[in-house]
C-alpha atoms as a PDB file:
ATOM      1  CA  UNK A   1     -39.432  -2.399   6.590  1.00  0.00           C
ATOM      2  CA  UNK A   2     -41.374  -2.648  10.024  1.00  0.00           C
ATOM      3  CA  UNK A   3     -45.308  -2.199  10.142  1.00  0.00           C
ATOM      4  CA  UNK A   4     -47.585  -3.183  12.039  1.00  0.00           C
ATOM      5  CA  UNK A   5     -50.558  -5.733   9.879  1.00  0.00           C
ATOM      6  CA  UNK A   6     -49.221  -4.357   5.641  1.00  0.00           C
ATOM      7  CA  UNK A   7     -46.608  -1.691   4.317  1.00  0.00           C
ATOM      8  CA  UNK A   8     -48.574   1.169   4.352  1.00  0.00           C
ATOM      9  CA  UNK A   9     -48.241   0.984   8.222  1.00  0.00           C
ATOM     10  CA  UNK A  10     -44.356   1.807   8.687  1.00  0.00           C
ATOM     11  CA  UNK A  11     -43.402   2.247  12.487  1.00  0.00           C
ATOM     12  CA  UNK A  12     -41.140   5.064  13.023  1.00  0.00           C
ATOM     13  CA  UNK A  13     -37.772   4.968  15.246  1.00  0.00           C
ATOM     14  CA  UNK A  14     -38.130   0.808  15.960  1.00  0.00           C
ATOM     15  CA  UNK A  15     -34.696   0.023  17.060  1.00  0.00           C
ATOM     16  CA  UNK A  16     -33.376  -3.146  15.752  1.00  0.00           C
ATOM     17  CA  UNK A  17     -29.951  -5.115  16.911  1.00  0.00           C
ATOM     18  CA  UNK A  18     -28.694  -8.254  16.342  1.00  0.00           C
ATOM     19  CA  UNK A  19     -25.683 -10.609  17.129  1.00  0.00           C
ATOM     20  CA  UNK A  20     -23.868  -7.441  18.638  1.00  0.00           C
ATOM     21  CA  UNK A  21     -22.972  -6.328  15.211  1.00  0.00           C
ATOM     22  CA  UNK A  22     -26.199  -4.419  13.743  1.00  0.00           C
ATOM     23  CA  UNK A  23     -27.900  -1.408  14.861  1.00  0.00           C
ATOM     24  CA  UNK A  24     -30.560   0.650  13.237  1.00  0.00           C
ATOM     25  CA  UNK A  25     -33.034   2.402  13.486  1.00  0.00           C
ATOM     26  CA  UNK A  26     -36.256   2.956  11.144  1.00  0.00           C
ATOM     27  CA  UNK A  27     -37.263   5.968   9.557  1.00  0.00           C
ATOM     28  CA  UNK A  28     -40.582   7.729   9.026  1.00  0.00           C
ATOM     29  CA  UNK A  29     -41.483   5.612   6.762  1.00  0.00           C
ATOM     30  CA  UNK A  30     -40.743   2.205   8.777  1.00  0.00           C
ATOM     31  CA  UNK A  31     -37.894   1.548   6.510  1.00  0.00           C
ATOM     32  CA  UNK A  32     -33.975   0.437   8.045  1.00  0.00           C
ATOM     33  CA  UNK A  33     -30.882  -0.420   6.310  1.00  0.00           C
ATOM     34  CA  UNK A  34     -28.047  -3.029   7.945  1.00  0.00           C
ATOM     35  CA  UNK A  35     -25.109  -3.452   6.392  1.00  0.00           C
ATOM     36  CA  UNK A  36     -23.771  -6.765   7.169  1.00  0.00           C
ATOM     37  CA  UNK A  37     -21.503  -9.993   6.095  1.00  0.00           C
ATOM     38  CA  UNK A  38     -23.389 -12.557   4.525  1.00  0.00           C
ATOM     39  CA  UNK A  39     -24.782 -14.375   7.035  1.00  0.00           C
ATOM     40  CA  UNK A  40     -28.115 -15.376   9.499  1.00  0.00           C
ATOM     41  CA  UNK A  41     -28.517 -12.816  12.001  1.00  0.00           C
ATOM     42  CA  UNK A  42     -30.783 -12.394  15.411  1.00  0.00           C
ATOM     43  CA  UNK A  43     -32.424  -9.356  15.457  1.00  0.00           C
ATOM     44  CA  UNK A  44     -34.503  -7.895  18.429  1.00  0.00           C
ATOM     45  CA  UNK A  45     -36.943  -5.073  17.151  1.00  0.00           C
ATOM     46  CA  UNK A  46     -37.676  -2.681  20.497  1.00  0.00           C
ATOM     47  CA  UNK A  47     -40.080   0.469  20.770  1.00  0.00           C
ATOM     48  CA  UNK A  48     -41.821   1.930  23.589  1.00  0.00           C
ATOM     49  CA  UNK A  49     -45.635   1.733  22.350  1.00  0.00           C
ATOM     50  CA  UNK A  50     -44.762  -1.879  20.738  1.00  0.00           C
ATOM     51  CA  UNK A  51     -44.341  -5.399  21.871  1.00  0.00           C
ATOM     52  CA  UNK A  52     -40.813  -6.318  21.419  1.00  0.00           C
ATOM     53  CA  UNK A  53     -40.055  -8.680  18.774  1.00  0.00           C
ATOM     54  CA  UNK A  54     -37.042 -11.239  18.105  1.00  0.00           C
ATOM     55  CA  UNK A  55     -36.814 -12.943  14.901  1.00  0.00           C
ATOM     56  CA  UNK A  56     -33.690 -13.950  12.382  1.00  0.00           C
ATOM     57  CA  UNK A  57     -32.935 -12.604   8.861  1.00  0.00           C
ATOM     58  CA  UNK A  58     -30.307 -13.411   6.191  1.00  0.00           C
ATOM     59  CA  UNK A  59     -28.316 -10.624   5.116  1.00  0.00           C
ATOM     60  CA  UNK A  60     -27.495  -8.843   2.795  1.00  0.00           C
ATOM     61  CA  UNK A  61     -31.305  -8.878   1.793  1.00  0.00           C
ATOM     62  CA  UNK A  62     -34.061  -6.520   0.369  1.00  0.00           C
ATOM     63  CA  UNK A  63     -37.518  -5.944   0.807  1.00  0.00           C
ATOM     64  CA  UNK A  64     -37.864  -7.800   4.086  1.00  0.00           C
ATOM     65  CA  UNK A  65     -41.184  -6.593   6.128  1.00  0.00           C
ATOM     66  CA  UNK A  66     -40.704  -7.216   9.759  1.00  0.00           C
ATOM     67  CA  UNK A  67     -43.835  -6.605  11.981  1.00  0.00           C
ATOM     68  CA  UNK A  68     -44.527  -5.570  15.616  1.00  0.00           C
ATOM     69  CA  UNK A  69     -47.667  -5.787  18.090  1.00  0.00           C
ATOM     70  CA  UNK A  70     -49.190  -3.064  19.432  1.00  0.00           C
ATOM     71  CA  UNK A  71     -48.621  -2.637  23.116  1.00  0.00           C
ATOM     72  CA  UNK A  72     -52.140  -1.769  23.553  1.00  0.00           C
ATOM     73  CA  UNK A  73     -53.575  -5.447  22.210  1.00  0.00           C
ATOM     74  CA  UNK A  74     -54.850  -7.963  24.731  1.00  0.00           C
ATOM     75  CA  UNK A  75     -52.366 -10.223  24.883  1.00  0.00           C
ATOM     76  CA  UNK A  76     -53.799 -12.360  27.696  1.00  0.00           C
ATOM     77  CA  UNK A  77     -56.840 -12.503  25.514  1.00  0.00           C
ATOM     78  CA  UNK A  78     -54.543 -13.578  22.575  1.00  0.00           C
ATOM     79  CA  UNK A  79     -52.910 -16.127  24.433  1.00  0.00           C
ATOM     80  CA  UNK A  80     -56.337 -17.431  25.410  1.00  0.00           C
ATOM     81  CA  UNK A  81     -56.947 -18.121  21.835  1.00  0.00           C
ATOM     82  CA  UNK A  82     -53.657 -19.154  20.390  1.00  0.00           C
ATOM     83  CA  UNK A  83     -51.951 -20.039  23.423  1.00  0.00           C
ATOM     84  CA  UNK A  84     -48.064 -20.231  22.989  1.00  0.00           C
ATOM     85  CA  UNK A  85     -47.262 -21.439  26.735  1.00  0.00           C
ATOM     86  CA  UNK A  86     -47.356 -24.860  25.499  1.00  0.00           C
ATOM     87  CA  UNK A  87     -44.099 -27.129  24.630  1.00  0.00           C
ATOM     88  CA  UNK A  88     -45.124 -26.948  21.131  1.00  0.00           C
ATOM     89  CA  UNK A  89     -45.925 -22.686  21.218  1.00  0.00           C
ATOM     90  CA  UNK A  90     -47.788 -21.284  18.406  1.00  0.00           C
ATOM     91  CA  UNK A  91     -49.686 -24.160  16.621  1.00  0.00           C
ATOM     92  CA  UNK A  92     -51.456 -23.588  13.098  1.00  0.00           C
ATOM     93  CA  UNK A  93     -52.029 -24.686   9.286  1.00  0.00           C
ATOM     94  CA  UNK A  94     -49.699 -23.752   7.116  1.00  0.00           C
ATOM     95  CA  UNK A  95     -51.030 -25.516   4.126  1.00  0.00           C
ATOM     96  CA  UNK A  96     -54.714 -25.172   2.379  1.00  0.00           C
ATOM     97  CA  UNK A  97     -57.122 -27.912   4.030  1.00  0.00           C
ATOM     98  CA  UNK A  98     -59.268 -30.415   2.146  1.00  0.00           C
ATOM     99  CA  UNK A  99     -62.944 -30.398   3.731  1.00  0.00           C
ATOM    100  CA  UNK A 100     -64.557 -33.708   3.634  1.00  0.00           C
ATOM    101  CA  UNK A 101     -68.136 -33.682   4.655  1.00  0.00           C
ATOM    102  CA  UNK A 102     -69.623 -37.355   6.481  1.00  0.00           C
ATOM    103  CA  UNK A 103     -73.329 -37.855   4.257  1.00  0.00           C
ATOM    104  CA  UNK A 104     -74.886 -39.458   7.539  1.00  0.00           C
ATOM    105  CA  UNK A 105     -75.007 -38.818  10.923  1.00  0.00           C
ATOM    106  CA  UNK A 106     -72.578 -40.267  13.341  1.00  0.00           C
ATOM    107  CA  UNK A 107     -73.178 -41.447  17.008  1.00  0.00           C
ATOM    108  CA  UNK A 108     -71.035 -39.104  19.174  1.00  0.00           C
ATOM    109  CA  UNK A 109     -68.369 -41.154  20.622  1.00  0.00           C
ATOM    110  CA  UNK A 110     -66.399 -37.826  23.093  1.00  0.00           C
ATOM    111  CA  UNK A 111     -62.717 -38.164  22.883  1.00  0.00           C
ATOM    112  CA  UNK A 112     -62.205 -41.617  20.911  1.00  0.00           C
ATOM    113  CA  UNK A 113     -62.668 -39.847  17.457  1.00  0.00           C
ATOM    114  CA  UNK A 114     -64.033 -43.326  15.919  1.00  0.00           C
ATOM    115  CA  UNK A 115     -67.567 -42.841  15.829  1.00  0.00           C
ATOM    116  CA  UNK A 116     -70.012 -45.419  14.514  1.00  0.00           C
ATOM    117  CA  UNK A 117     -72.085 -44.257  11.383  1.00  0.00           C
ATOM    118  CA  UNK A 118     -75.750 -44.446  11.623  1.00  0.00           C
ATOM    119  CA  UNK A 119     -78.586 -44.766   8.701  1.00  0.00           C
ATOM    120  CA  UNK A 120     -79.810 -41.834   9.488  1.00  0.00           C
ATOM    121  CA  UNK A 121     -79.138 -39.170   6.155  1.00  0.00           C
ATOM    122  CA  UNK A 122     -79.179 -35.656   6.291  1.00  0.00           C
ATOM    123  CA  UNK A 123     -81.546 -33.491   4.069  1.00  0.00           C
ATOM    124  CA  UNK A 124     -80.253 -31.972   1.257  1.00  0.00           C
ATOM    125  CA  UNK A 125     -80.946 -28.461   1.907  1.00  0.00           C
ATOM    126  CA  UNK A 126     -79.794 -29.214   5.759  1.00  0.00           C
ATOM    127  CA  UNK A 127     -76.592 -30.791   3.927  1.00  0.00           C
ATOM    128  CA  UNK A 128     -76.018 -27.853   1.458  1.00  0.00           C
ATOM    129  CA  UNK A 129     -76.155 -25.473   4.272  1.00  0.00           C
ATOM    130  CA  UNK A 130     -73.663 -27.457   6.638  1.00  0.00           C
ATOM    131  CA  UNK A 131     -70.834 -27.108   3.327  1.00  0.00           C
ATOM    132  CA  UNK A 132     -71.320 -23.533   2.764  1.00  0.00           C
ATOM    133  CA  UNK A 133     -71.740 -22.542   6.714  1.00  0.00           C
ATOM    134  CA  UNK A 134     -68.122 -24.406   7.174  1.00  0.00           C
ATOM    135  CA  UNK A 135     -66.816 -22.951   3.373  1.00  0.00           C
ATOM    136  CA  UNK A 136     -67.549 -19.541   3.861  1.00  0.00           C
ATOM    137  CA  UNK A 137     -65.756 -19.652   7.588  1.00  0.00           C
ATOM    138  CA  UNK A 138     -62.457 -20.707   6.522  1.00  0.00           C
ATOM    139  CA  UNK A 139     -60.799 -17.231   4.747  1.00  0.00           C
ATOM    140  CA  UNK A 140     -62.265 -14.967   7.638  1.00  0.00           C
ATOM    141  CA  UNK A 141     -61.588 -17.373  10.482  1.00  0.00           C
ATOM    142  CA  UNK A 142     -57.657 -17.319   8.922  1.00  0.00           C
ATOM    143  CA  UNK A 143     -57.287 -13.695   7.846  1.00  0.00           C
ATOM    144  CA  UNK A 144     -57.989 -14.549   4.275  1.00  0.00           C
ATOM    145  CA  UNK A 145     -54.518 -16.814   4.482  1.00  0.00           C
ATOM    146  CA  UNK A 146     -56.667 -20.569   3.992  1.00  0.00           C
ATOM    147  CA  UNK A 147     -59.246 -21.877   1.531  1.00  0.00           C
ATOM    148  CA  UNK A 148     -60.471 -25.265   0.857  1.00  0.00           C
ATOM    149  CA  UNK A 149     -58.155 -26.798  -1.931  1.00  0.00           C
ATOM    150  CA  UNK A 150     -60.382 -29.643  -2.370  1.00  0.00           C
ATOM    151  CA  UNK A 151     -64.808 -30.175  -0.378  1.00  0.00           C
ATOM    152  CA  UNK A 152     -65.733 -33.364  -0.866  1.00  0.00           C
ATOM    153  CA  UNK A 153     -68.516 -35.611   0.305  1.00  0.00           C
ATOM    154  CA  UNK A 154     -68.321 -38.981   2.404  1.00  0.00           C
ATOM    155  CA  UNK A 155     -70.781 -42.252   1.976  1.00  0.00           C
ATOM    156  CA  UNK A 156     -70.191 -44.646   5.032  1.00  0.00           C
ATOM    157  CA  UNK A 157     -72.116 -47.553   5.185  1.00  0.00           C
ATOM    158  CA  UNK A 158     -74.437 -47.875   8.258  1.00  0.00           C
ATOM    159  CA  UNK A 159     -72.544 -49.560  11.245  1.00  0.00           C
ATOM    160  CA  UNK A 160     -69.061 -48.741  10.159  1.00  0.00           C
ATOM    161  CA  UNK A 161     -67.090 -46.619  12.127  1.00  0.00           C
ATOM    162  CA  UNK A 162     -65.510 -42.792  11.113  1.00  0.00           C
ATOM    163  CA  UNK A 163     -61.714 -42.959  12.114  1.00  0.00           C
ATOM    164  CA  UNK A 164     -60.923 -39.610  12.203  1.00  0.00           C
ATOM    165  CA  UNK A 165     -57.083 -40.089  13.359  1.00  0.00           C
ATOM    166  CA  UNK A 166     -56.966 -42.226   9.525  1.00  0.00           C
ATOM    167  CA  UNK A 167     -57.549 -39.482   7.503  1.00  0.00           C
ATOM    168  CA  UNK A 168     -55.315 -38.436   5.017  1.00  0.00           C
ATOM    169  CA  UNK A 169     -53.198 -35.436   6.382  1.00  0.00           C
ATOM    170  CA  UNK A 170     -54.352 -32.162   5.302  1.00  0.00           C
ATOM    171  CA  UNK A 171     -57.867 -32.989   5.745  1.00  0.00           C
ATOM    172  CA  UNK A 172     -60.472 -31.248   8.069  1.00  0.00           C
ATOM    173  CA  UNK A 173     -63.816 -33.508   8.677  1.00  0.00           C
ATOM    174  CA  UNK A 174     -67.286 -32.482   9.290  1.00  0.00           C
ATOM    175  CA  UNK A 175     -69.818 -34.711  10.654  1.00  0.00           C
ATOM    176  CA  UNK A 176     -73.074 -33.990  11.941  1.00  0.00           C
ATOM    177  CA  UNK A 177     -73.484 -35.992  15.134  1.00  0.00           C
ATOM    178  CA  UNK A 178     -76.425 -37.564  18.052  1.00  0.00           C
ATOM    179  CA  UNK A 179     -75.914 -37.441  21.248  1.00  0.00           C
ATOM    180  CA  UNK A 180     -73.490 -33.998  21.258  1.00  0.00           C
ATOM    181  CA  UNK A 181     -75.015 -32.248  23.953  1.00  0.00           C
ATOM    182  CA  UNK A 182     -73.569 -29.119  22.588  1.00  0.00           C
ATOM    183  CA  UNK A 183     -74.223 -27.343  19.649  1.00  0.00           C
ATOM    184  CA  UNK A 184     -71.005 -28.605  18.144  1.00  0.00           C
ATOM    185  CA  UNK A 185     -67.703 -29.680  18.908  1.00  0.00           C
ATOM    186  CA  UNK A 186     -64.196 -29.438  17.069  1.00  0.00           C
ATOM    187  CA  UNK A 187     -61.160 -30.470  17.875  1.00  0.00           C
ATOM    188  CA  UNK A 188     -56.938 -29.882  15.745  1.00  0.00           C
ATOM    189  CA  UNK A 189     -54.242 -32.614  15.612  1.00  0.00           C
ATOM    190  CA  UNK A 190     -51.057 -32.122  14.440  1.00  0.00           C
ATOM    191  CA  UNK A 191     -48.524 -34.051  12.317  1.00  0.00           C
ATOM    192  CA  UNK A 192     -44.720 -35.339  13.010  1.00  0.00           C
ATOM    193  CA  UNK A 193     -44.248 -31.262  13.633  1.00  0.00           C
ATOM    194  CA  UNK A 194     -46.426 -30.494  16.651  1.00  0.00           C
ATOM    195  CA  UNK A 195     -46.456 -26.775  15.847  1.00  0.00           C
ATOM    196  CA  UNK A 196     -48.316 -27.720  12.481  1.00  0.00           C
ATOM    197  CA  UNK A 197     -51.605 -28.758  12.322  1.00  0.00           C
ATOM    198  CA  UNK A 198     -52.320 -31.213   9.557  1.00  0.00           C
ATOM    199  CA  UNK A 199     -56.260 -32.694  10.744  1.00  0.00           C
ATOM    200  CA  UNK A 200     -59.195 -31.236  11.892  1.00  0.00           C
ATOM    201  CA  UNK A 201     -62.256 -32.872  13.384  1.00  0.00           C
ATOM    202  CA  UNK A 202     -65.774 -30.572  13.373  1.00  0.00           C
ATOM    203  CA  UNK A 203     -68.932 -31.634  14.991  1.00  0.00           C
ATOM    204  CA  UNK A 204     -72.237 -29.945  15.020  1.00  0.00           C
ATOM    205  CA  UNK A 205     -75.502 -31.634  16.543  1.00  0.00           C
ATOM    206  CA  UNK A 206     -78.308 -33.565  15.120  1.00  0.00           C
ATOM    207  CA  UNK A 207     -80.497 -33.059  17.840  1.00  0.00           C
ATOM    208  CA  UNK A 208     -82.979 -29.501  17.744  1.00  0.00           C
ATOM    209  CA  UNK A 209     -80.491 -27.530  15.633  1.00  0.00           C
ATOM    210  CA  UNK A 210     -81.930 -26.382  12.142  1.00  0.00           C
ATOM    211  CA  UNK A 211     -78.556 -26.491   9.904  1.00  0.00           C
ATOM    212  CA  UNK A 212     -79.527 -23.541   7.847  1.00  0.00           C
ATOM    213  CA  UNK A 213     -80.501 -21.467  11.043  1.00  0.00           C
ATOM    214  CA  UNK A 214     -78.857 -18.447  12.694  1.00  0.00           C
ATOM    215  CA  UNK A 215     -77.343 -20.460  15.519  1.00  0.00           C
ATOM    216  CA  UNK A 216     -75.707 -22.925  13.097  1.00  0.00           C
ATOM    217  CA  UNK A 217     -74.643 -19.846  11.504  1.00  0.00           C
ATOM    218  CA  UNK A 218     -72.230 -19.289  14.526  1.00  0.00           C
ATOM    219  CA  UNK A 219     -71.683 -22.417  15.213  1.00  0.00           C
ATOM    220  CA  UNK A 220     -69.827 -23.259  11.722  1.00  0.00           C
ATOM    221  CA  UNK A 221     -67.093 -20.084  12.035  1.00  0.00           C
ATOM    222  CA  UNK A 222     -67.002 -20.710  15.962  1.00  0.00           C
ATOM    223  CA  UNK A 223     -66.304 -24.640  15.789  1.00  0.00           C
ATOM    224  CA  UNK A 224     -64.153 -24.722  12.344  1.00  0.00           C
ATOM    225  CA  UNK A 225     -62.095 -21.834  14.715  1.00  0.00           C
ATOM    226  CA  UNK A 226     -60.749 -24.643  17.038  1.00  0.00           C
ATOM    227  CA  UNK A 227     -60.022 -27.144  13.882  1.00  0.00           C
ATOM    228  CA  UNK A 228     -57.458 -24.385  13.391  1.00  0.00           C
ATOM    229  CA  UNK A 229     -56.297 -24.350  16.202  1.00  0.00           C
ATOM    230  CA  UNK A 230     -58.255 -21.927  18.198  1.00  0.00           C
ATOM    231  CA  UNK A 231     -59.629 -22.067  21.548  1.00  0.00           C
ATOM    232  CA  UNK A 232     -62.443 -20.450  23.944  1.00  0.00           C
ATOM    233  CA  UNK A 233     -61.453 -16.323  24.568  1.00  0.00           C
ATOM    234  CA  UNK A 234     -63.492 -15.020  27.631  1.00  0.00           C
ATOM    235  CA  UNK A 235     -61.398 -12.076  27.760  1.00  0.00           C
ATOM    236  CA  UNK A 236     -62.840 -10.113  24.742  1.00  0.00           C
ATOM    237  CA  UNK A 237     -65.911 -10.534  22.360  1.00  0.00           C
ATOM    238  CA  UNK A 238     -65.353 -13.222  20.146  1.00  0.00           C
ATOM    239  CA  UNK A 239     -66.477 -15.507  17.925  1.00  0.00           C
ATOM    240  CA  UNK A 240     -64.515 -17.956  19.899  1.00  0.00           C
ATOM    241  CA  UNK A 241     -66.128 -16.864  22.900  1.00  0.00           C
ATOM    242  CA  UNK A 242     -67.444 -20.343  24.775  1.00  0.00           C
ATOM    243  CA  UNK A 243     -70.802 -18.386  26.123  1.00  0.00           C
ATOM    244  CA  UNK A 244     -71.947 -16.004  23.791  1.00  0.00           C
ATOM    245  CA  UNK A 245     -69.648 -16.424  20.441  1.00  0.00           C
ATOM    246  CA  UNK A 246     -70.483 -13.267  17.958  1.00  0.00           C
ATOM    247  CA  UNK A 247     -71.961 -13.340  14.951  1.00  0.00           C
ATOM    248  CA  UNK A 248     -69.140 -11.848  13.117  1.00  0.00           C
ATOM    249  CA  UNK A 249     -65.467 -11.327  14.055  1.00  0.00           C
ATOM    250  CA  UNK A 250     -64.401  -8.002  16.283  1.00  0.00           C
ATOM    251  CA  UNK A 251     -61.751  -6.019  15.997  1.00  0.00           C
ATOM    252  CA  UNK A 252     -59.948  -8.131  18.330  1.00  0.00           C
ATOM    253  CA  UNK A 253     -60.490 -11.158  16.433  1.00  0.00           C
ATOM    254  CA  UNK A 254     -59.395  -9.571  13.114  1.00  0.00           C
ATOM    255  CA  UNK A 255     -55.847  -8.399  14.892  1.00  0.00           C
ATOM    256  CA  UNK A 256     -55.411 -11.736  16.730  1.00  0.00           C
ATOM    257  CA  UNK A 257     -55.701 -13.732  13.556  1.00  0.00           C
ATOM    258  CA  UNK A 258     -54.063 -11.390  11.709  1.00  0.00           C
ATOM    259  CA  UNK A 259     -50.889 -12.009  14.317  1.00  0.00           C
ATOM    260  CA  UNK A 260     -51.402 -15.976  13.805  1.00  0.00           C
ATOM    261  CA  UNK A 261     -50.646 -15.788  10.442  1.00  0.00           C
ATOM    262  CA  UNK A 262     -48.505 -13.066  10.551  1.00  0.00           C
ATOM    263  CA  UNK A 263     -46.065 -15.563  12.841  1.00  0.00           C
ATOM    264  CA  UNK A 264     -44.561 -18.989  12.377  1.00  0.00           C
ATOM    265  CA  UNK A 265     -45.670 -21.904  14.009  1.00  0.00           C
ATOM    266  CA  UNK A 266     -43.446 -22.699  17.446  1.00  0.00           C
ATOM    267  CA  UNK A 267     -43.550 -18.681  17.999  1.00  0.00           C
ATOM    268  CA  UNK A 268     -43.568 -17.876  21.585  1.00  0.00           C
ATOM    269  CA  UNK A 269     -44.729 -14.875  24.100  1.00  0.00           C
ATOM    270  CA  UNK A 270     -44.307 -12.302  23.944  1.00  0.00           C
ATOM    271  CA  UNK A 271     -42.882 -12.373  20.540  1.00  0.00           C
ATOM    272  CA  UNK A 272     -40.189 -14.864  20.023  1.00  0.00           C
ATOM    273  CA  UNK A 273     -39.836 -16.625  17.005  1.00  0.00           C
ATOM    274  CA  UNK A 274     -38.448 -20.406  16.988  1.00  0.00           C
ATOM    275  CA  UNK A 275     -34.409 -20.968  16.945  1.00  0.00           C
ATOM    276  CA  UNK A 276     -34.275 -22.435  13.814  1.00  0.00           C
ATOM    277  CA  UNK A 277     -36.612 -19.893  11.986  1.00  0.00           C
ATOM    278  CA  UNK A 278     -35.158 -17.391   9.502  1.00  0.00           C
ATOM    279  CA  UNK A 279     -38.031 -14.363   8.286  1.00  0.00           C
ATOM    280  CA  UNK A 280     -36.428 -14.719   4.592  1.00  0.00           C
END
C-alpha cells in the first residue's frame, strides 16, 4: 500500500516501477499488486502532487506500506532540520536512549565535551524539573517512535571531569552548566555507522534560568531536538527555530518528524533511500 503518514491515507494512481520488470499502479484505496520472481527489487514510486520516492522491496511480499511526501511540504525547511546533503545523509536514533542526568553543575568547556565538575548541587525541585522537562520531550520531539529505556542520575566528585565522548553508547547526557552564554546547548554523535546516532550531549544554563520556568520549558524539547539529530529551521515556525523556538510543535514540525522516522538513516533528497536498504 502507498499513504502518505498511516493506512488510512492510501494515494490513488502512484505509479511504481522497478528493475525494468514491474509496473503498477495503485488503486483508490492506495493499494498495488506486482507479480514478480523472488527477488530484491528497485522501485521508484512517481505522482504528480507527490515527491518521488525510490526505495527496494523483496518480492513476492504482503502488506508492505510504502509512503510518499507531499509536494506541497517545505522541503528546504526540512532539509534545514534533518539535512541529508551531508556524506552521511539522513542521521537519527534508531534505538531507545538511556538519559543520564549530571547531579552538579559543570563548568562549560565549548567543543571539548570534557567538562570539569564543580561543587555546586542543583536543588531538588530545580533537579526534578530538569528530568521531566527532558522526559516528557523525547516521544513528541520523535513522533512518538523514542522513549527513555533507562533515566538515571550521575554523582561526580568535585574537580573531576564529565567525558562525554566515554559514555556508554546509547546514552544521551544532561548537565546543567556555568558559563553557557546561551540558554542551552546540545549537540549528536554517532557510532561506527555515521547515519546512526548512538550519544547525545544536552546543556542548559546555570546562570538566571529558573529550571521549572516557561523558558526552560522550551529549552528542554528545543535542545534534546539537536541530541537527535536536529538542527536550527528558520524557514518555518519551529520548535527548532534558533530565534524564537515555539512552545509546542507546528504542523510542520509534526510532518517533518513524522518523515524522519518514517525513513532510514543514510536516506537522501529528495527521497532516495540508501543502496543497501530493503523496506521489508
Amino acid at each position: 500500500m502507498v499513504g502518505i503518514g498511516s493506512l488510512s491515507n492510501g494515494i490513488f494512481n502512484v505509479v511504481i516501477s522497478g528493475g525494468g520488470v514491474l509496473n503498477a499502479r495503485t488503486d483508490a484505496r492506495g493499494f498495488f499488486t506486482l507479480n514478480a520472481r523472488t527477488s530484491t527489487y528497485p522501485l521508484t514510486l512517481t505522482h504528480p502532487d507527490f515527491i518521488e520516492r525510490r526505495t527496494a522491496v523483496k518480492l513476492p511480499a504482503s502488506g508492505v506500506h510504502l509512503s510518499m511526501i507531499p509536494s506541497t511540504f517545505d522541503q528546504a525547511a526540512f532539509e534545514e532540520l534533518a539535512p541529508r546533503a551531508t556524506t552521511a545523509g539522513l542521521r537519527r536514533w534508531t534505538q531507545d536512549p538511556s538519559l543520564t542526568v549530571l547531579t552538579n553543575v559543570v563548568e562549560y568547556d565549548g567543543g571539548a565535551y570534557n567538562p570539569v565538575v564543580t561543587d555546586r548541587g542543583i536543588a531538588d525541585a530545580d533537579f526534578n524539573c530538569l528530568i521531566d522537562g527532558v522526559k516528557r520531550a523525547i516521544a513528541p520531539m520523535s513522533d512518538n517512535t523514542l522513549t527513555f529505556k533507562k533515566v538515571e542520575t550521575l554523582a561526580l566528585p568535585a574537580g573531576s571531569h564529565l567525558s562525554v565522548p566515554s559514555t556508554p553508547e546509547g546514552t544521551i547526557v544532561v548537565a546543567v552548566a556555568h558559563g553557557l552564554q546561551a540558554n542551552g546547548r546540545a549537540a549528536p554523535f554517532a557510532g561506527a555507522d555515521p547515519t546512526v546516532l548512538v550519544r547525545g550531549v544536552v546543556w542548559v544554563t546555570a546562570d538566571n534560568l529558573s529550571l521549572c520556568g516557561s523558558t526552560a520549558a522550551r529549552v528542554y524539547p528545543h535542545e534534546l531536538g539537536h541530541a537527535l539529530g536536529y538542527q536550527h529551521v528558520t524557514r518555518e515556525a519551529s520548535v527548532m527555530s534558533g530565534i524564537d523556538p515555539t512552545s509546542a510543535l507546528t504542523e510542520f514540525d509534526r510532518e517533518a518528524l513524522r518523515i524522519v522516522y518514517q525513513r532510514p538513516p543514510g536516506n537522501r533528497a529528495p527521497d532516495v533511500d540508501p543502496p543497501a536498504y530493503v523496506i521489508n
